[in-house]
N, C-alpha and C. Protein backbone atom coordinates (compact mmCIF):
# COMPACT_ATOMS: atom_id res chain seq x y z
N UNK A 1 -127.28 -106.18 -49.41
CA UNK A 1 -126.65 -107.43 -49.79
C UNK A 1 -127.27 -108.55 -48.98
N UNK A 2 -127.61 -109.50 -49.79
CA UNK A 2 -128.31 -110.68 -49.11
C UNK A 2 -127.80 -111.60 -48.36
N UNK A 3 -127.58 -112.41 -47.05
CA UNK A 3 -126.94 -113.03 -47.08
C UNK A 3 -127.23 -114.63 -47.50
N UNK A 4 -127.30 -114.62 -48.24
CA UNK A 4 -127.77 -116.01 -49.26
C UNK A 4 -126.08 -117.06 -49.27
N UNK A 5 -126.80 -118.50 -49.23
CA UNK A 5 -125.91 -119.46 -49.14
C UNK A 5 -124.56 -119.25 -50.33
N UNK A 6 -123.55 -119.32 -50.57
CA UNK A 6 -123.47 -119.47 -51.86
C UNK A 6 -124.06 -120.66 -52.50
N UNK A 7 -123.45 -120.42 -54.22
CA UNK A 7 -124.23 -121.35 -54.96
C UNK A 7 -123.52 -122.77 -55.19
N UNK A 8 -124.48 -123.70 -55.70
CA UNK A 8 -123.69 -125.12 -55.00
C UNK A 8 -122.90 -125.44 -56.39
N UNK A 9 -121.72 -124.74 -56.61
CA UNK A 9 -121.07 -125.34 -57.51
C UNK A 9 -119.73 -126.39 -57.42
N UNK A 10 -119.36 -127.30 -58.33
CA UNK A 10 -118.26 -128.19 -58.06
C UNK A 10 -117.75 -128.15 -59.73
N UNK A 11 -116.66 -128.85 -59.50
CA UNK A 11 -115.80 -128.90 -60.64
C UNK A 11 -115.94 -129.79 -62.41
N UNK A 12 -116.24 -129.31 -63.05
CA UNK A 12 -116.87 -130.08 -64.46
C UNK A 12 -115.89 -130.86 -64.90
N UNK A 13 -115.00 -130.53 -64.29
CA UNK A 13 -113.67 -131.94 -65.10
C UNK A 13 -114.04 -133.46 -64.15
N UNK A 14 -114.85 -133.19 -63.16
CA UNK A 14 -115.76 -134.66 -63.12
C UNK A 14 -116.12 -135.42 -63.78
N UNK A 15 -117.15 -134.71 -64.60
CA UNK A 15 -118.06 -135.54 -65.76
C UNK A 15 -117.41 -135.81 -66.88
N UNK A 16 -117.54 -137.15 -67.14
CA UNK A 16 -116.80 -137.12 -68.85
C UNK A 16 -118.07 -136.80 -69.94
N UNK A 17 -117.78 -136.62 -70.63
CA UNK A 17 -118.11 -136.66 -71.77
C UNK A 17 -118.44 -138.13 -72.22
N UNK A 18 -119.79 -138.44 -72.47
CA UNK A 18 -120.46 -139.48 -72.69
C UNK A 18 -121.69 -139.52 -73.85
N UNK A 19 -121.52 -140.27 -74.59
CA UNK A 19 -122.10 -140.46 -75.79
C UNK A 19 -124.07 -140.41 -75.65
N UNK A 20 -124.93 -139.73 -75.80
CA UNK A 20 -126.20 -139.34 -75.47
C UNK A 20 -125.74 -138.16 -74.53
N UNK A 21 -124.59 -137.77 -74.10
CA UNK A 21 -124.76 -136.53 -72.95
C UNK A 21 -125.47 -134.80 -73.81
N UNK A 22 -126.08 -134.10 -72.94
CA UNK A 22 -126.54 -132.90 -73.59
C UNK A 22 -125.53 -131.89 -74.40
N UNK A 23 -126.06 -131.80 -75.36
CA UNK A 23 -125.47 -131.15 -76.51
C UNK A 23 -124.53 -129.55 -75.76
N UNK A 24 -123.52 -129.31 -76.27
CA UNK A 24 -122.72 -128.10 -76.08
C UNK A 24 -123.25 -126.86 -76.91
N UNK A 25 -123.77 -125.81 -75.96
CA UNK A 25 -124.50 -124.30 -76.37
C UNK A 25 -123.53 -123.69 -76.45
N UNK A 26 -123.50 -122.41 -77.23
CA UNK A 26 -122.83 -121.40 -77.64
C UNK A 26 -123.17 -119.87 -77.54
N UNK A 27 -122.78 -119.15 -76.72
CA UNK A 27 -123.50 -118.03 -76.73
C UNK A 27 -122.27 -117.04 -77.23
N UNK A 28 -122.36 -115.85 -78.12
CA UNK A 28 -121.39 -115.01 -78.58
C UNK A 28 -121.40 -114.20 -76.75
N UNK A 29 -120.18 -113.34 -77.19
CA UNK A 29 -119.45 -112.32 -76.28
C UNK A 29 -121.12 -111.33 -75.82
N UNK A 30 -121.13 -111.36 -74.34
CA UNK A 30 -122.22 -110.19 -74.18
C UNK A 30 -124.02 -111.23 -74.59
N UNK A 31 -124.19 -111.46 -75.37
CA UNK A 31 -125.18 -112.74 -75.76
C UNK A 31 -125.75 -113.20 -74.37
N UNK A 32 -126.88 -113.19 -74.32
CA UNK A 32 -128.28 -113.78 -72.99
C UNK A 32 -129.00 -115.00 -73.55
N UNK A 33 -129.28 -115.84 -72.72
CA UNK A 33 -129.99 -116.92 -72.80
C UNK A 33 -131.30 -117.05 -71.47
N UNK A 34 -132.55 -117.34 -71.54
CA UNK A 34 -133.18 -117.64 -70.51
C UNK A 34 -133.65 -118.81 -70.26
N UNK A 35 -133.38 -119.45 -69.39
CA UNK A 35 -133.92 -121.25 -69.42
C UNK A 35 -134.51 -121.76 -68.23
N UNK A 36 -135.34 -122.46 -68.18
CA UNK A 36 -136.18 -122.70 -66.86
C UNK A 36 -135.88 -124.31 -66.55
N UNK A 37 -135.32 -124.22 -65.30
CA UNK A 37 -135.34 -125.81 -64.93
C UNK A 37 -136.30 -126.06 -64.52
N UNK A 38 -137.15 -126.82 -65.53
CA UNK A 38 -138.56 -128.07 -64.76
C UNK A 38 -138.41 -129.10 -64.29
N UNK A 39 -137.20 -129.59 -64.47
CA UNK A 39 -136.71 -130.35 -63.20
C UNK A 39 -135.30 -129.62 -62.88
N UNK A 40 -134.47 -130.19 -61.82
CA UNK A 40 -133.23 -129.79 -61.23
C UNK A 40 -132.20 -130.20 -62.52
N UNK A 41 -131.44 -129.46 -62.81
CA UNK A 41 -130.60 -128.71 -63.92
C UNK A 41 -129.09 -128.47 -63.09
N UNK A 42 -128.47 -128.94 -64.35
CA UNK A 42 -126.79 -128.56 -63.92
C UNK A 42 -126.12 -128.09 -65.26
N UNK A 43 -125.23 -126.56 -64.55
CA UNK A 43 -125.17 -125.80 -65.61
C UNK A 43 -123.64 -126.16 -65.79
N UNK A 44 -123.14 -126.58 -67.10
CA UNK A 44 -121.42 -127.13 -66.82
C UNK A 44 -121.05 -125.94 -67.99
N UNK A 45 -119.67 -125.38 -67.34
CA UNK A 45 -119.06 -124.32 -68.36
C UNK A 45 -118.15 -125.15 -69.11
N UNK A 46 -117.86 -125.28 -70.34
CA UNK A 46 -116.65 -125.97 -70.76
C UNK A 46 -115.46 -124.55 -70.65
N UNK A 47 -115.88 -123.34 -71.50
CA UNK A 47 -115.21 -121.63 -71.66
C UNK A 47 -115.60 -120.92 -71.57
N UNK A 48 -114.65 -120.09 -71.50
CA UNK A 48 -115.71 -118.65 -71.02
C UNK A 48 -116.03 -118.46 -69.81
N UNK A 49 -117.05 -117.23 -69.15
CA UNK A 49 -117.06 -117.08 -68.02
C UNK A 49 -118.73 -116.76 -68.40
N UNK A 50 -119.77 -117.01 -67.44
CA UNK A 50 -121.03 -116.59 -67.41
C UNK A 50 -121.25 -116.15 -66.15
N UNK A 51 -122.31 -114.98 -66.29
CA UNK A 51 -122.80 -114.27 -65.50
C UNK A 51 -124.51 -115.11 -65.14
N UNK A 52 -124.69 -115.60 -64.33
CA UNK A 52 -126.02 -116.40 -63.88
C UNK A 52 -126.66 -115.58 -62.61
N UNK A 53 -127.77 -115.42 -63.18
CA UNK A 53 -129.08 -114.75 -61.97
C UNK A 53 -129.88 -116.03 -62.24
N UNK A 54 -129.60 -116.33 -60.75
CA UNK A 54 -131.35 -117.26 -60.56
C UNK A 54 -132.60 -116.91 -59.64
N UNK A 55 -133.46 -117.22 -59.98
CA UNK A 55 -134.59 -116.72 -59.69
C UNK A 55 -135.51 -117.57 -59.81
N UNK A 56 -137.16 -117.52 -59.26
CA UNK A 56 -137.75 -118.45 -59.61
C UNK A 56 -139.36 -117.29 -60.00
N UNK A 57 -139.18 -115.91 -59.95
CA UNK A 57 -139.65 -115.12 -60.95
C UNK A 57 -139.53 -113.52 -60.35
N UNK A 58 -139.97 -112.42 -60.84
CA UNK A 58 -139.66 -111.27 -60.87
C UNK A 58 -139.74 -110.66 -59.24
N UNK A 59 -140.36 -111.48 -58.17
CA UNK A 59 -140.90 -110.69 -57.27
C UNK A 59 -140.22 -111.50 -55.81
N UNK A 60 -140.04 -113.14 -55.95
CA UNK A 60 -140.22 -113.80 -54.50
C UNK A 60 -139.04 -114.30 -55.00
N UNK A 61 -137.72 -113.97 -55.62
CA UNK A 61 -136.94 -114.44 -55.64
C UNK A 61 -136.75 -116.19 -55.63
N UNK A 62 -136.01 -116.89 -55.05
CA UNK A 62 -136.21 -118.70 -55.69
C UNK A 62 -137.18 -118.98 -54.99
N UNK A 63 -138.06 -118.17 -53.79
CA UNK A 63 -139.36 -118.62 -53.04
C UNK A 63 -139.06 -119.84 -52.06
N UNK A 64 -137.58 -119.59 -51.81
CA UNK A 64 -137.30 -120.71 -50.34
C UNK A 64 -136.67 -119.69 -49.40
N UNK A 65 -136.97 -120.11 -48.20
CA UNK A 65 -136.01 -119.23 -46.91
C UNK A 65 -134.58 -119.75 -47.13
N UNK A 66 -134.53 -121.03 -47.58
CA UNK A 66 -132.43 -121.22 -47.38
C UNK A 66 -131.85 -121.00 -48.51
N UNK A 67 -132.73 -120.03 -49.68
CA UNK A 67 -132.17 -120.09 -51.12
C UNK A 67 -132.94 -118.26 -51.29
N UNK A 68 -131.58 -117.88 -51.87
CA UNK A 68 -131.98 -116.31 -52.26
C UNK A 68 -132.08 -116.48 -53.65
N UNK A 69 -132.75 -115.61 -54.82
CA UNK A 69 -132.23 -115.07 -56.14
C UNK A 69 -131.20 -114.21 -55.90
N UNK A 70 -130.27 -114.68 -56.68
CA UNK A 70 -128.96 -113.20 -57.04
C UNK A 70 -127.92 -113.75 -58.49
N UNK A 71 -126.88 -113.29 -58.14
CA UNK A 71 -126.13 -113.38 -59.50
C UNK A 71 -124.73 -114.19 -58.71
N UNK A 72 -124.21 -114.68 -59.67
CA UNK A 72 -123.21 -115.58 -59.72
C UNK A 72 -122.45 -115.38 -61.04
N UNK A 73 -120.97 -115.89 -60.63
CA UNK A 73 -120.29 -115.80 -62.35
C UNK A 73 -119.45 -117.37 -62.15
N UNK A 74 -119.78 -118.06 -63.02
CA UNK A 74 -119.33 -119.50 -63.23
C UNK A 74 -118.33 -119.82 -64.06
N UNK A 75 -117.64 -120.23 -63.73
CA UNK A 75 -116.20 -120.13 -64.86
C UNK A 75 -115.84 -121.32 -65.29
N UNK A 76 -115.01 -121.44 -66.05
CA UNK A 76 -115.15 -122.30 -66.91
C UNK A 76 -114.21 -123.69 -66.51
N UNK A 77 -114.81 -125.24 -66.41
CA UNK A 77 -114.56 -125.75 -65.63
C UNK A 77 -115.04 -126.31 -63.93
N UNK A 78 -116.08 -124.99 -63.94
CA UNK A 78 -117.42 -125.21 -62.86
C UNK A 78 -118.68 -125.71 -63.29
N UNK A 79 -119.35 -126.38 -62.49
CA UNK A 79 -120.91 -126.26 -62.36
C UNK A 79 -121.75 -125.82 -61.84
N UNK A 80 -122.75 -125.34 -61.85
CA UNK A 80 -123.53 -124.81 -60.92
C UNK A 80 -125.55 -125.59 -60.69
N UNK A 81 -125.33 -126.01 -59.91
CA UNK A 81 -126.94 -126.93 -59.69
C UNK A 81 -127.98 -126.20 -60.10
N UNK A 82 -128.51 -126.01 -60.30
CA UNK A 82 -130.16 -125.48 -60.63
C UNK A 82 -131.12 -126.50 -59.84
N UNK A 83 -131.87 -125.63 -59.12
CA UNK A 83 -133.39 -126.33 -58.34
C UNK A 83 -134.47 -126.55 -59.76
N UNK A 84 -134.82 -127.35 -59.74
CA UNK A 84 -136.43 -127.51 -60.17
C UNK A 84 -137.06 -126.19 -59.82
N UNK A 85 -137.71 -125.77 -61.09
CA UNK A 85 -138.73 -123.99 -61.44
C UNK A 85 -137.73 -123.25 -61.45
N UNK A 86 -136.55 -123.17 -61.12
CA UNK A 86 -136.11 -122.17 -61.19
C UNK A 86 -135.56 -121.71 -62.55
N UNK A 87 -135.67 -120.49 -62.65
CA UNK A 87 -135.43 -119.38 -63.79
C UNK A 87 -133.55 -119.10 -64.17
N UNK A 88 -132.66 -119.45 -64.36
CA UNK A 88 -131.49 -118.87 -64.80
C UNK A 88 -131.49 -117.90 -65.73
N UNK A 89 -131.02 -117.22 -66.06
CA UNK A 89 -130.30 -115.88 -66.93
C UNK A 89 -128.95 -115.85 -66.83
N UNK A 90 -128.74 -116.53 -68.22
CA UNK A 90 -127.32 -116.92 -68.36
C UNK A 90 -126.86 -115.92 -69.83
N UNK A 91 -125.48 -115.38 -69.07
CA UNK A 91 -124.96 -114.17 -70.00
C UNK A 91 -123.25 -114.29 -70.30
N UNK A 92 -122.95 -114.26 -71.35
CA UNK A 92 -121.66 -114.59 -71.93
C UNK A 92 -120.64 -113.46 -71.78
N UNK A 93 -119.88 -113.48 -70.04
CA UNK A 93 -119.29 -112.39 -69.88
C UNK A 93 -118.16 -111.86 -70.06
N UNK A 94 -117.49 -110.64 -69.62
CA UNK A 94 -116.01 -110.43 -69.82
C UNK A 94 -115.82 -110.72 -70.98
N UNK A 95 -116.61 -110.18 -71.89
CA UNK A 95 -116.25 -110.65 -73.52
C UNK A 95 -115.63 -111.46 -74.40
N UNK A 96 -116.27 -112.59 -73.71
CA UNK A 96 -115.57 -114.03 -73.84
C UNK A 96 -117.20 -114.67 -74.69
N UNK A 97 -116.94 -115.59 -75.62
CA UNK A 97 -117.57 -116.73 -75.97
C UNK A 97 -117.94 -117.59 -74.78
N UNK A 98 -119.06 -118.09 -74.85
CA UNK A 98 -119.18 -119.24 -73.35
C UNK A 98 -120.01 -120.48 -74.40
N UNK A 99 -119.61 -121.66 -73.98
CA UNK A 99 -119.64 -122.10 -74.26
C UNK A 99 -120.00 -123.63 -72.77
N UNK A 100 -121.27 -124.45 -73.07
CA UNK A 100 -121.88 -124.45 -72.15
C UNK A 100 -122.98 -125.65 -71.89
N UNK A 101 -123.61 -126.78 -71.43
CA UNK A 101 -123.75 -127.56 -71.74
C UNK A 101 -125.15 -127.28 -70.29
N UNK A 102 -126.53 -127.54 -70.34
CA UNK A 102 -127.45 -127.49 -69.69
C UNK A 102 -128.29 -128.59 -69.51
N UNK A 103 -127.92 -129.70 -68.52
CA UNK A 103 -128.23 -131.03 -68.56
C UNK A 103 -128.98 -131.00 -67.01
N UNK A 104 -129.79 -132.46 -67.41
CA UNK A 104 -130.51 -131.83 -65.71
C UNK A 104 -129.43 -133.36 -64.97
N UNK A 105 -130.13 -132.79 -63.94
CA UNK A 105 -128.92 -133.18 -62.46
C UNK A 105 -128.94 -134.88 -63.06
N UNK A 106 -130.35 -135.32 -62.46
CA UNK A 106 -129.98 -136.88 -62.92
C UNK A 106 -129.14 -138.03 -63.45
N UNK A 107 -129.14 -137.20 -64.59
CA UNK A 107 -128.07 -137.52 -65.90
C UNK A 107 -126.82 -137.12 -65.69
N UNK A 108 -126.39 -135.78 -64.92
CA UNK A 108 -124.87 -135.89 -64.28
C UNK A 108 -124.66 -136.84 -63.47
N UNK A 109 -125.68 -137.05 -62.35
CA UNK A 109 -125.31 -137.77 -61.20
C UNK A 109 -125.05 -139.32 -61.81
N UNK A 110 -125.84 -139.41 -62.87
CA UNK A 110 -125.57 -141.02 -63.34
C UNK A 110 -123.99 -141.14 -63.61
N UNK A 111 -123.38 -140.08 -64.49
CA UNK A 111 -122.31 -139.90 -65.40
C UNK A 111 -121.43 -139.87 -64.03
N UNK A 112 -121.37 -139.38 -63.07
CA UNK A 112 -120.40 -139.24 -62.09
C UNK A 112 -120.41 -140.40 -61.57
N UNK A 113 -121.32 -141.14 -60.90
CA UNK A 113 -121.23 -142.80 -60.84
C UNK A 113 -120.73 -143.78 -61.51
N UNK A 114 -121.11 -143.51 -62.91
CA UNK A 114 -120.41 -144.55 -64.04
C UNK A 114 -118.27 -144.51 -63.57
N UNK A 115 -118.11 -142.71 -63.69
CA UNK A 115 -116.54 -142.47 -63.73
C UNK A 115 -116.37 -143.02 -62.04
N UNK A 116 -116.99 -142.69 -61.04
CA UNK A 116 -116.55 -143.69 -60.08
C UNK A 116 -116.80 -144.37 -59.60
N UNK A 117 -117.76 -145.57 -59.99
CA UNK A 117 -117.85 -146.33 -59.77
C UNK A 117 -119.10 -146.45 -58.43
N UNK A 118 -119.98 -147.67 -58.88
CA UNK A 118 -120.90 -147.68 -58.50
C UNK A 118 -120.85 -147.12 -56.99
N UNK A 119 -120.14 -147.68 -56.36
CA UNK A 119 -120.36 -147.63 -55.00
C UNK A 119 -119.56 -146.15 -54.36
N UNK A 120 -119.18 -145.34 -55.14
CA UNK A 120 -118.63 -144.27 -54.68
C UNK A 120 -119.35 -143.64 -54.21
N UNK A 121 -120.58 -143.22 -54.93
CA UNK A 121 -121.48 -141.74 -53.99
C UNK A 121 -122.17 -142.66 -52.90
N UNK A 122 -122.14 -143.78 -52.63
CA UNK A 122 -122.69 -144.46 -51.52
C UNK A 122 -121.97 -143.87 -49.62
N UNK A 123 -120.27 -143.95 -50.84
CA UNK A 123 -119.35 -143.88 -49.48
C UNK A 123 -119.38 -142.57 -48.97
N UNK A 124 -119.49 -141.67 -50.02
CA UNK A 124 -119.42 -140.12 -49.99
C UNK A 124 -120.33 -139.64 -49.37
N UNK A 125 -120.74 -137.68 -48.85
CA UNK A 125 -122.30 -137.00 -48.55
C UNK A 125 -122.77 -137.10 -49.86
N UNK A 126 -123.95 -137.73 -49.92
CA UNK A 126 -124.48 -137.34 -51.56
C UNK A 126 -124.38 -136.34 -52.04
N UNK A 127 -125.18 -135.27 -50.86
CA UNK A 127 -124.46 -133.67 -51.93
C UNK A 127 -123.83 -133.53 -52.28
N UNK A 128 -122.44 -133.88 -51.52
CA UNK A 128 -120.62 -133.37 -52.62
C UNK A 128 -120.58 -133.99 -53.60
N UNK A 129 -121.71 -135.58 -53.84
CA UNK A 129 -120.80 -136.29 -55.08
C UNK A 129 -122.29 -136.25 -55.89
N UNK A 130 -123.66 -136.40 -55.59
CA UNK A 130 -124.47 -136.32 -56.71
C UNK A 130 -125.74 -134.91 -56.32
């Protein structure tokens, strides 16, 4: 067992829902998806529960000392960050529909500014808020 950071997730009832925001995916019960963040990626669950391995390929795991590959399960109502290159394997678990929205960070961090207001992630650690 690795001892790897956990993964940097926070709560999706943050972000609203905003008109141009990334389209809502659908994966059936059991159903795999593979997606590569080429830039930094945020994975928002609306339902369902997913099973996420990240990786950044078969051998060197995400290829940082403060970041392991392993598995995670994201539930619904979480997010989970994605680094830039890195590999997710996202799986629709506990035989649930997931249902799922794969936007890169940027575009959250904008959307979380808009809902609080410009000067909020100023006052905040940027990490907790963008």
């Amino acid at each position: 067992m690795s001892s790897a950071p956990p993964p940097s997730l926070f709560a999706a009832r943050d972000l609203p829902r905003l008109p141009g925001a990334a389209a809502l995916q659908r994966l059936p019960p059991g159903g795999v998806i593979t997606l590569l963040a080429r830039r930094a990626q945020v994975l928002r669950i609306d339902s369902g529960c997913a099973w996420v391995t990240l990786g950044r390929g078969p051998v060197d795991g995400m290829g940082r000392a403060d970041m392991r590959a392993g598995d995670t399960f994201v539930h619904a109502g979480q997010l989970l960050r994605v680094p830039a290159g890195t590999r997710a394997v996202i799986e629709a678990a506990r035989g649930m529909e997931l249902r799922f929205v794969w936007q890169a960070a940027d575009a959250t961090a904008r959307q979380l500014r808009r809902r609080r207001g410009a000067g909020a992630c100023e006052a905040q650690d940027a990490a907790a808020c963008c």
